[in-house]
Protein backbone atom coordinates (compact mmCIF):
# COMPACT_ATOMS: atom_id res chain seq x y z
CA UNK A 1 -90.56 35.24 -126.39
CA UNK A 2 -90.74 31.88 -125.23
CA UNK A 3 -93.23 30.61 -127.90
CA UNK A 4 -97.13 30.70 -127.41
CA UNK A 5 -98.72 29.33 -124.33
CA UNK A 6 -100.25 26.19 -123.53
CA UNK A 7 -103.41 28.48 -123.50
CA UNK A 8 -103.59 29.32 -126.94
CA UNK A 9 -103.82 25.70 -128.20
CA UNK A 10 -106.51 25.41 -125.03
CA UNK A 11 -108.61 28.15 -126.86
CA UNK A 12 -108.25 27.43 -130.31
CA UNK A 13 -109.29 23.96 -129.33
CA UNK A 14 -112.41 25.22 -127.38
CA UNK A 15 -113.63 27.57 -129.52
CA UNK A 16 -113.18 25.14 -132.13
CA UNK A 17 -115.92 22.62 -130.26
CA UNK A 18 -117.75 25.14 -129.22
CA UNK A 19 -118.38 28.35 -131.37
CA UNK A 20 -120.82 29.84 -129.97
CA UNK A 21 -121.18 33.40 -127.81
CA UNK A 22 -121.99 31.47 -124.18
CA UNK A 23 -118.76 29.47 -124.39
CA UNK A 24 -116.71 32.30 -125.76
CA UNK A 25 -117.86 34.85 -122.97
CA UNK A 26 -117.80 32.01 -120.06
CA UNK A 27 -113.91 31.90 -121.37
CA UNK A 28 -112.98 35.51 -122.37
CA UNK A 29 -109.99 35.30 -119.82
CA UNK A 30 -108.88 31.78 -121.45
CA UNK A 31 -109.33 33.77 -124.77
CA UNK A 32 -106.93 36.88 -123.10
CA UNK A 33 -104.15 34.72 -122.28
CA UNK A 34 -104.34 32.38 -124.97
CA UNK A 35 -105.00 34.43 -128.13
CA UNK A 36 -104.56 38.21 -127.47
CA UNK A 37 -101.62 38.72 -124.85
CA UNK A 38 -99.17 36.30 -126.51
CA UNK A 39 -100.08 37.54 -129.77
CA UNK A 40 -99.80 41.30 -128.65
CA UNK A 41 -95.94 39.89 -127.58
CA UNK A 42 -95.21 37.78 -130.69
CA UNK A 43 -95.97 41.00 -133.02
CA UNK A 44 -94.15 43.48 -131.05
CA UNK A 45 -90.99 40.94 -131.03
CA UNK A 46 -90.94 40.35 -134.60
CA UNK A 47 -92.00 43.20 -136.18
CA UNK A 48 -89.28 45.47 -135.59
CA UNK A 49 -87.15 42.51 -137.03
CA UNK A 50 -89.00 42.11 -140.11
CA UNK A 51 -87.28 45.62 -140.96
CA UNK A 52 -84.12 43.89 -141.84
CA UNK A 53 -86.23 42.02 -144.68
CA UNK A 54 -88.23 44.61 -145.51
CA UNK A 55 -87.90 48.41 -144.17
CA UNK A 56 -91.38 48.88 -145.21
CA UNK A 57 -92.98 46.44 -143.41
CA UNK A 58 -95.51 47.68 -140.87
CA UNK A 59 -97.49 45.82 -138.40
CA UNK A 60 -99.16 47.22 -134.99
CA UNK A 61 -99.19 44.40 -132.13
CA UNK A 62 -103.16 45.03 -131.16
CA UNK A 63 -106.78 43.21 -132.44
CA UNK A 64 -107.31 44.95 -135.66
CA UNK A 65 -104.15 45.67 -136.21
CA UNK A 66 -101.80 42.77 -137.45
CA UNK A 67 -103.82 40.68 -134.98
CA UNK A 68 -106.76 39.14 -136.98
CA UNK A 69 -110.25 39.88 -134.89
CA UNK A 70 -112.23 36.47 -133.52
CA UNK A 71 -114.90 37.56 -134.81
CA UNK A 72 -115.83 36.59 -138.13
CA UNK A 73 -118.04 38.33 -140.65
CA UNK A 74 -121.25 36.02 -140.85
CA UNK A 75 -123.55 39.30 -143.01
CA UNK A 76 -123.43 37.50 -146.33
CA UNK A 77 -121.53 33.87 -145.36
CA UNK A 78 -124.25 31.04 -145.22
CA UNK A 79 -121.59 30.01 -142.42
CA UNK A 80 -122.88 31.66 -139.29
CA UNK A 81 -120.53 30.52 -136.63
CA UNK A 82 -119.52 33.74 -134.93
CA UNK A 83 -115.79 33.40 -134.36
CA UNK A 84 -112.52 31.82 -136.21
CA UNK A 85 -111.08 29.26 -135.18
CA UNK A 86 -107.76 30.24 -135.97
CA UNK A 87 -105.18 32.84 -134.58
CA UNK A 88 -103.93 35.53 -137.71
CA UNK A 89 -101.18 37.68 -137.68
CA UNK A 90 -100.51 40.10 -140.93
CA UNK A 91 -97.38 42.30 -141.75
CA UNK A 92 -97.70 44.39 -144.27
CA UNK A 93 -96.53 47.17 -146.73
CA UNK A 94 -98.29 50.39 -147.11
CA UNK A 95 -99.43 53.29 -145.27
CA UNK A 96 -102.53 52.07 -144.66
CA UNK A 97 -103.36 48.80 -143.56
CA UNK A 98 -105.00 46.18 -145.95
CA UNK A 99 -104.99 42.77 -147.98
CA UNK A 100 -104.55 45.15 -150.86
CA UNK A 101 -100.28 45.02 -150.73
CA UNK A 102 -98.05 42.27 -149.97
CA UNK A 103 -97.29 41.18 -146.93
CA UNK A 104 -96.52 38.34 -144.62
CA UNK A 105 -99.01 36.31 -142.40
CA UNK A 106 -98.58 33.74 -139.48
CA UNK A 107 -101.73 31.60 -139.33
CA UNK A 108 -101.93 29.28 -136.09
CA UNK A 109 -104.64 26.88 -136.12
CA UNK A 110 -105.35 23.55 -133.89
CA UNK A 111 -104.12 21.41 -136.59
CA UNK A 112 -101.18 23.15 -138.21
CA UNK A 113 -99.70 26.32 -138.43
CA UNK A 114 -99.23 28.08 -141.98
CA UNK A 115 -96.82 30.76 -142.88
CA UNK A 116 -97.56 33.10 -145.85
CA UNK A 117 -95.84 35.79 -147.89
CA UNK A 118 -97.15 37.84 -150.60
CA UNK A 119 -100.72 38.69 -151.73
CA UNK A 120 -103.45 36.04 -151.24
CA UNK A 121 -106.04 37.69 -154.22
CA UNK A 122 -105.52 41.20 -156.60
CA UNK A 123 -108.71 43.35 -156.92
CA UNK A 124 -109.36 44.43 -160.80
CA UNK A 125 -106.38 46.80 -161.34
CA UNK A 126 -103.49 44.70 -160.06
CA UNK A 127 -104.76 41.67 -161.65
CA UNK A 128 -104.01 43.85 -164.61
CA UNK A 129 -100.76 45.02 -163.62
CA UNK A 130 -99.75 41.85 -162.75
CA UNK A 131 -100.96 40.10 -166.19
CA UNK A 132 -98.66 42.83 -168.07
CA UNK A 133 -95.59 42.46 -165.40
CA UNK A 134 -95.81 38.44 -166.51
CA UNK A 135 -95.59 38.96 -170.21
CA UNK A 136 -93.30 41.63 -170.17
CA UNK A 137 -90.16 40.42 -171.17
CA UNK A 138 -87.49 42.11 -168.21
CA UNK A 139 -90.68 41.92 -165.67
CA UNK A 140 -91.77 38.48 -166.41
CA UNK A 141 -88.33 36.99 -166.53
CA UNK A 142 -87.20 38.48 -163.31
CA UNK A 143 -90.57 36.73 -161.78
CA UNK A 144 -89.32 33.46 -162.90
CA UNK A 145 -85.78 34.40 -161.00
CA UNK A 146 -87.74 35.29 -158.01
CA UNK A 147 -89.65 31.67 -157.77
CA UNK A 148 -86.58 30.12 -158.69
CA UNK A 149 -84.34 31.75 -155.96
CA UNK A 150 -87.69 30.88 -153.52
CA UNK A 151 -87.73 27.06 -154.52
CA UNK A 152 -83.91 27.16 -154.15
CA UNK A 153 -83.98 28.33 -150.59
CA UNK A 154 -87.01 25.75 -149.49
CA UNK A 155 -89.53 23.26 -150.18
CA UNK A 156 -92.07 26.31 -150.19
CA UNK A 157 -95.67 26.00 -151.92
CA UNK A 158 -96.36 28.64 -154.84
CA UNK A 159 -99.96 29.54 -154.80
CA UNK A 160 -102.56 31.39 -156.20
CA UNK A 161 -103.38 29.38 -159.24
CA UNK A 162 -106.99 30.07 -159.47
CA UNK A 163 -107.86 29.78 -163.58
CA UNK A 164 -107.52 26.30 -165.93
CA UNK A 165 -108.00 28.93 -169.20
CA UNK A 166 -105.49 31.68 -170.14
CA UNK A 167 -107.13 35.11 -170.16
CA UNK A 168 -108.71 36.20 -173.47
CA UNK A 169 -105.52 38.75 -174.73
CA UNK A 170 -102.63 37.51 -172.75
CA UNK A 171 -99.53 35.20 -174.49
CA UNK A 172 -96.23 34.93 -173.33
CA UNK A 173 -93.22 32.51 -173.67
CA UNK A 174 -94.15 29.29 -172.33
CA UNK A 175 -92.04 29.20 -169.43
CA UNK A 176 -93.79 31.65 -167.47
CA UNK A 177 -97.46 31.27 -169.07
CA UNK A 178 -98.33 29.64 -166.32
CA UNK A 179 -98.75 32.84 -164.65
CA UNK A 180 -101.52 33.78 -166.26
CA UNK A 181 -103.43 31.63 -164.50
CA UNK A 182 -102.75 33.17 -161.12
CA UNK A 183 -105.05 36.15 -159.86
CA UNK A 184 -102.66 36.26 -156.23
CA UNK A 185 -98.95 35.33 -155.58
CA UNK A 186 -98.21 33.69 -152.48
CA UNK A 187 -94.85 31.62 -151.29
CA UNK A 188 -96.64 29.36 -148.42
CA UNK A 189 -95.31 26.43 -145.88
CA UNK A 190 -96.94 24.49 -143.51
CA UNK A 191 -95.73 23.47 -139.70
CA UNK A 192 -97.30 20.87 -137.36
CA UNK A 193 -99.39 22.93 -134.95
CA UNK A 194 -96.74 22.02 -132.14
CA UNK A 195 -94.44 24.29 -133.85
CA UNK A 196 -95.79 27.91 -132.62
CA UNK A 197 -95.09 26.34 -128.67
CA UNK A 198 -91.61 26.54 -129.37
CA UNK A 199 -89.03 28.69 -128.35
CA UNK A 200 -87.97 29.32 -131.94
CA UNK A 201 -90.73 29.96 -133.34
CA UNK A 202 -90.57 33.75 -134.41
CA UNK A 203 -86.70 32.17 -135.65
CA UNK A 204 -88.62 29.81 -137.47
CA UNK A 205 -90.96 32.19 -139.08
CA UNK A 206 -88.38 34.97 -139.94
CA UNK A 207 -86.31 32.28 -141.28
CA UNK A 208 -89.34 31.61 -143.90
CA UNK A 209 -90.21 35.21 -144.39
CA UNK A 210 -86.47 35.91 -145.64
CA UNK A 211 -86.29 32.65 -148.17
CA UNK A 212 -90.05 33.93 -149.59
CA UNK A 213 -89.15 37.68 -149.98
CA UNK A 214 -87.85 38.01 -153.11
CA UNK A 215 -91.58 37.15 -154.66
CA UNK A 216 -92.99 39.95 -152.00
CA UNK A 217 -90.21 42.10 -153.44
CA UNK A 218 -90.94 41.53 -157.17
CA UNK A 219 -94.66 42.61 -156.45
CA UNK A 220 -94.26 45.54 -155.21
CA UNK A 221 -91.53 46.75 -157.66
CA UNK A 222 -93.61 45.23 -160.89
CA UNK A 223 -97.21 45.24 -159.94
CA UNK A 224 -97.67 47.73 -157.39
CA UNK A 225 -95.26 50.53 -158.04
């Protein structure tokens, strides 16, 4: 793959200034060859190579499968805009397909292009699990080896710090306390949006999914196994 079009960057743009359904459907072929062709490619080129990260990784190079839909879900947002205005690409471990294991995500937008790995938010039961993996003493020390060997490999962003108060019931040794204040683990970087044009690009983003494993790797051996 050479990199994504000129048309992508074209529709991203337009949909951004104009969100609405008569734009959209006067431009469904921009949208074809800007967001779902080269997307369709882009998965089907790197997912087979994410296997030599991750043999469990899946992804399925259609809308709906690691291709995020345009549409967005306006039922109970106050924001009614009908589409994104970004392109979203998910990879991710499990049988089925969900937000619910870690992963890794490719998010191209008109202004800058983000690249993701882990798990963006836990529902109820792996907010526990991952509470008890932190203050366990092998579990939570071999977290603070995984960030560590992250940091080490790149200037990589380590989110989901969501709480200022520890949880009611949860201590551990200072050094990783800060953990309780996460409810998602992520290992994040930013690109100018130029970056997804170039012919490296799926280098690029393979390059950042192998620094950023090792955090995708400690979650699903200490919170979701």
């Amino acid at each position: 793959m050479t990199g994504f079009p000129k048309e992508t960057r074209e529709f991203l743009q337009g949909i951004a200034a104009h969100n609405e359904k008569a734009w959209f459907e006067a431009n469904r072929p921009l949208y074809e060859a800007g967001y779902v062709e080269p997307a369709k490619a882009f998965v089907a080129e790197i997912g087979p190579r994410l296997k030599a990260i991750s043999s469990d990784v899946q992804f399925d190079p259609k809308v709906n499968g690691s291709i995020g839909r345009i549409n967005r879900d306006i039922r109970f947002s106050k924001d009614k805009r009908p589409y994104k205005e970004h392109l979203a690409m998910w990879f991710w471990h499990g049988d089925k397909k969900g937000w619910d294991r870690p992963g890794f995500y490719v998010h191209i937008g008109v202004d800058a292009v983000f690249l993701g790995t882990g798990m963006y938010g836990f529902d109820r039961e792996m907010l526990e699990n991952f509470r008890q993996s932190v203050i366990h003493p092998r579990s939570g020390k071999a977290l603070l080896a995984a960030v560590a060997e992250v940091k080490a490999r790149g200037d990589y962003s380590i989110g989901e710090k969501t709480r200022k108060l520890l949880p009611r019931g949860f201590e551990t040794d200072p050094d990783r306390a800060e953990y309780l204040l996460y409810e998602g683990l992520t290992a994040g970087t930013e690109l100018p949006a130029t970056a997804a044009a170039k012919a490296d690009f799926a280098d690029r983003c393979l390059e950042h999914f192998t620094n950023t494993w090792p955090m995708a790797r400690w979650l699903i051996a200490e919170v979701m196994e």
